[in-house]
N, C-alpha and C. Protein backbone atom coordinates (compact mmCIF):
# COMPACT_ATOMS: atom_id res chain seq x y z
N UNK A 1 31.52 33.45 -14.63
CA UNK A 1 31.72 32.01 -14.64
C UNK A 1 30.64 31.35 -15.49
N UNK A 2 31.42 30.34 -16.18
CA UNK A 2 30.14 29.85 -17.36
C UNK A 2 29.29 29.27 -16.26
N UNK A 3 29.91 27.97 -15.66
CA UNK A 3 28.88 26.98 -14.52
C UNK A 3 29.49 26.02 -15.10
N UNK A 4 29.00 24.87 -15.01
CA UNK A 4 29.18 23.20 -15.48
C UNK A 4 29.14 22.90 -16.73
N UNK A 5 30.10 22.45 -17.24
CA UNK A 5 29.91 22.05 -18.31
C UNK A 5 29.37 19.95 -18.38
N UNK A 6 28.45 19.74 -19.07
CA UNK A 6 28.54 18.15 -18.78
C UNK A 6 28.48 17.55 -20.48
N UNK A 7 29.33 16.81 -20.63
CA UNK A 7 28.99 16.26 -22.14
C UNK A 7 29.43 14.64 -21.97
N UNK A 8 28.32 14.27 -23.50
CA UNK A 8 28.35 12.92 -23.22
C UNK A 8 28.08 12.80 -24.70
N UNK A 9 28.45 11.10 -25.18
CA UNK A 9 28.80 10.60 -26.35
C UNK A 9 27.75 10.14 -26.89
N UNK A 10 26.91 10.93 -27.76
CA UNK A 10 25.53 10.22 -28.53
C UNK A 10 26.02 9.21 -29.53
N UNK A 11 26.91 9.32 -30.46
CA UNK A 11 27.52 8.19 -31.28
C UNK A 11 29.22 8.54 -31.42
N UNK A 12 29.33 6.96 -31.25
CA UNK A 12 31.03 7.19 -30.76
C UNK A 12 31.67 5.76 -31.72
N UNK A 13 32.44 5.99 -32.44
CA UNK A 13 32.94 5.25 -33.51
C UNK A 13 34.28 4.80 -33.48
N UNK A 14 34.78 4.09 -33.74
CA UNK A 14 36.49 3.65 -33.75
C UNK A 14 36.91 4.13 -34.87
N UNK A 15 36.28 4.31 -36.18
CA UNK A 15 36.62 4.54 -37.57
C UNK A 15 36.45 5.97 -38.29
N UNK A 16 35.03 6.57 -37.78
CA UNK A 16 34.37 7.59 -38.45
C UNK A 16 33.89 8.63 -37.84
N UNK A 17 34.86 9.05 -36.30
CA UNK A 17 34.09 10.01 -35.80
C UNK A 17 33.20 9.97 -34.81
N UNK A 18 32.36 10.95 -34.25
CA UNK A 18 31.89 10.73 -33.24
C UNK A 18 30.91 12.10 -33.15
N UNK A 19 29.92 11.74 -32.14
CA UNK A 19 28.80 13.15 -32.30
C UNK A 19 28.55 13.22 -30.15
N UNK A 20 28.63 14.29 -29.67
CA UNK A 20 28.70 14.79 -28.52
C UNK A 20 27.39 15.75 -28.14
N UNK A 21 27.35 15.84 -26.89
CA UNK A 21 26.24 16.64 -26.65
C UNK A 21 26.86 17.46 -25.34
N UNK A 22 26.99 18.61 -25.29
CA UNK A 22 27.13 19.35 -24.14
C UNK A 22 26.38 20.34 -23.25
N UNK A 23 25.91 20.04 -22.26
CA UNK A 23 25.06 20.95 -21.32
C UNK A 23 25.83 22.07 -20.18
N UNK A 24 25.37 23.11 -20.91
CA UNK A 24 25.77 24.54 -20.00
C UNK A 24 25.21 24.56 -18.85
N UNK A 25 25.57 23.66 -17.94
CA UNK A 25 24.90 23.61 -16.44
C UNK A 25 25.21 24.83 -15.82
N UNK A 26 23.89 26.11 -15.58
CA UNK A 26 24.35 27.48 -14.87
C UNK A 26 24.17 27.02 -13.36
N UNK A 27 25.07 28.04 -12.74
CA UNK A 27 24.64 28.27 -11.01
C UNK A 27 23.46 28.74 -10.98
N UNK A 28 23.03 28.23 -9.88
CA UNK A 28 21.73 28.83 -9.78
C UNK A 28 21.43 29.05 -8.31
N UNK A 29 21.12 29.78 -7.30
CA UNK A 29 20.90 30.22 -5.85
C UNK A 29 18.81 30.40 -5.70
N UNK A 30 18.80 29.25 -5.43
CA UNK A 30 17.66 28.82 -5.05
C UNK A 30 16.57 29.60 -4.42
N UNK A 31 15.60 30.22 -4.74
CA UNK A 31 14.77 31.53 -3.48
C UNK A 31 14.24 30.66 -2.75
N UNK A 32 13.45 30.91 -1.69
CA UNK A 32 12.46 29.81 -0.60
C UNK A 32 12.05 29.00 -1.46
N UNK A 33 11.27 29.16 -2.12
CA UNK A 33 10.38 27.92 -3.01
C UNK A 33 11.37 26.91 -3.54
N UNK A 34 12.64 27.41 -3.49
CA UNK A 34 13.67 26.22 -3.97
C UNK A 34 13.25 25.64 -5.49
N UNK A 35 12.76 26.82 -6.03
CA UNK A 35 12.69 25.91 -7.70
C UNK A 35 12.65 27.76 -8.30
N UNK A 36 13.45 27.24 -9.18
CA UNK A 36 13.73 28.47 -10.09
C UNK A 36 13.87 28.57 -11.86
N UNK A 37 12.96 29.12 -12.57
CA UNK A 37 12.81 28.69 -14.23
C UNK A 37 14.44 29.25 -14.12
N UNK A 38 14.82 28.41 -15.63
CA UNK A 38 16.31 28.69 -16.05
C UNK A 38 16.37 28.31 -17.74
N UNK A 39 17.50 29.28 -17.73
CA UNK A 39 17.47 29.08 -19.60
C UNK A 39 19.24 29.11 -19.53
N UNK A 40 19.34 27.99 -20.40
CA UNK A 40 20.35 27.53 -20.98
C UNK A 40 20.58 27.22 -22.21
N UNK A 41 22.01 26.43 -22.95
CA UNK A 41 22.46 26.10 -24.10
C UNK A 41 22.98 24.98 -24.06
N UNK A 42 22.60 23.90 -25.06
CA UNK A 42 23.57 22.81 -25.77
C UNK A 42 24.20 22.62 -26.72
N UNK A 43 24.81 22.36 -27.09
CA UNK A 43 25.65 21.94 -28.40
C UNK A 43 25.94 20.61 -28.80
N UNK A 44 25.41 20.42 -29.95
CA UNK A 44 25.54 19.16 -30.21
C UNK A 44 26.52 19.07 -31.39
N UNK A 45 27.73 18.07 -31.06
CA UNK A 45 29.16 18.94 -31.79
C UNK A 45 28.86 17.60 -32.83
N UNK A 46 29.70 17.74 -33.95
CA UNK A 46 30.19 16.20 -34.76
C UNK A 46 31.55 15.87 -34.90
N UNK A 47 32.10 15.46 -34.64
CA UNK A 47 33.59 15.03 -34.58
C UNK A 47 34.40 14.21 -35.78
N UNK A 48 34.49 14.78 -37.05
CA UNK A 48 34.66 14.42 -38.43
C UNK A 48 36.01 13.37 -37.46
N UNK A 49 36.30 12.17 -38.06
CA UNK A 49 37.41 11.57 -38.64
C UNK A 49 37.30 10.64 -39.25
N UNK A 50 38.29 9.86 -40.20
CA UNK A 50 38.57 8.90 -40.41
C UNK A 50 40.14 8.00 -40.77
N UNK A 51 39.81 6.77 -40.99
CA UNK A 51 41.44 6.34 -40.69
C UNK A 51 41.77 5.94 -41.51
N UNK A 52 41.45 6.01 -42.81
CA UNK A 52 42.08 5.71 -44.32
C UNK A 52 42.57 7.16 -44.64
N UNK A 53 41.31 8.52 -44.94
CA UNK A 53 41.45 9.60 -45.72
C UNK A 53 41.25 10.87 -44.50
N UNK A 54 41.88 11.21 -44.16
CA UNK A 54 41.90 12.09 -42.55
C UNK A 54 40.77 13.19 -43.07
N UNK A 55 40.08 13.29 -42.71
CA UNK A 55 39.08 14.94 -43.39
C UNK A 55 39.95 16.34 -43.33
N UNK A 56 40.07 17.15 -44.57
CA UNK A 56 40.24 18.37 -44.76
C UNK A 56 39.77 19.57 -44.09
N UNK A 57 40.27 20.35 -43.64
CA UNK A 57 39.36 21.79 -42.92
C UNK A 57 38.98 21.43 -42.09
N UNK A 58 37.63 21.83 -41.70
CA UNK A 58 37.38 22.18 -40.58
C UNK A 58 36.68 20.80 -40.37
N UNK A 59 37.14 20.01 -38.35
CA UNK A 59 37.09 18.52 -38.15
C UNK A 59 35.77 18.52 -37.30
N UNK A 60 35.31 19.85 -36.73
CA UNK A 60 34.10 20.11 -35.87
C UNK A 60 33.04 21.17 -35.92
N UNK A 61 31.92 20.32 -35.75
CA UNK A 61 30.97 21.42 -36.98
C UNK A 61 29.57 21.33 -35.54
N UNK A 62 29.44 22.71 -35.23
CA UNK A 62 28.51 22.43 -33.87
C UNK A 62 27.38 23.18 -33.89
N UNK A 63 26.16 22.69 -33.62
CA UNK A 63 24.98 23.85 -33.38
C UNK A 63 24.62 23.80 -32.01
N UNK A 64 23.85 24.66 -31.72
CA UNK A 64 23.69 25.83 -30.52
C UNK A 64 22.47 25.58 -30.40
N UNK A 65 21.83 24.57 -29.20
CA UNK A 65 20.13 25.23 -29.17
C UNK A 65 19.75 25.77 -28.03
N UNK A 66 18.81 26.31 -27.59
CA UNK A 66 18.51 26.98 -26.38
C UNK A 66 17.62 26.28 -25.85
N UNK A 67 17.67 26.33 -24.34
CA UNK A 67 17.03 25.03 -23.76
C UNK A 67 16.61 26.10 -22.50
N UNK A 68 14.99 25.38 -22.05
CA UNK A 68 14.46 26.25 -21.20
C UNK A 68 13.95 25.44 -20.22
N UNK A 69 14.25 25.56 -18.65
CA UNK A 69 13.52 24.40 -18.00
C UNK A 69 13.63 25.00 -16.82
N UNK A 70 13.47 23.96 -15.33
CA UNK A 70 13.25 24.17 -14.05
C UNK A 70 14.37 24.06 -13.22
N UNK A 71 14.76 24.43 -12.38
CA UNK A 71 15.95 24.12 -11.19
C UNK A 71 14.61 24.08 -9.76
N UNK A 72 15.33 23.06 -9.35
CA UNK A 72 14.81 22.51 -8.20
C UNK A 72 15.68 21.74 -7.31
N UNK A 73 15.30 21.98 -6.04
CA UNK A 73 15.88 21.73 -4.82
C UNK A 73 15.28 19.76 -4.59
N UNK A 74 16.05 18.88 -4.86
CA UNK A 74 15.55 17.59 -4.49
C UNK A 74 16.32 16.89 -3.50
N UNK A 75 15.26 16.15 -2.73
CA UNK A 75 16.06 14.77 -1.90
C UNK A 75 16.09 13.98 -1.94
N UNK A 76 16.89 13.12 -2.20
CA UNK A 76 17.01 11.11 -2.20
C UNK A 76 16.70 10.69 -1.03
């Protein structure tokens, strides 16, 4: 199972496209200490269009970075 996927709209256009960001949210099973290092991936996609001259080939062009951080157990 991948886990969560979460994405959200860094620039979002009516005319020209749009640029996305997606986070590979993994499962993660907490030990006592309830905080656990974790390594993951984002992608930050670009979403070619436009509404006069439609773009040719390929409409989504995405890179891959690797992202390294903490999981932790929190309360509100």
């Amino acid at each position: 199972m991948l886990g969560r996927l979460v994405t959200v709209f860094l620039i979002q256009t009516i005319d020209s496209g749009s640029t996305t960001f997606t986070l590979l949210v993994p499962t993660v099973n907490l030990p006592p200490s309830k905080v656990a290092n974790i390594t993951t991936e984002g992608i930050a996609t670009l979403h070619k269009f436009a509404v006069v001259k439609p773009p040719r080939g390929q409409t989504e062009l995405c890179a891959v970075d690797k992202l390294d951080g903490t999981a932790r157990f929190v309360e509100f």
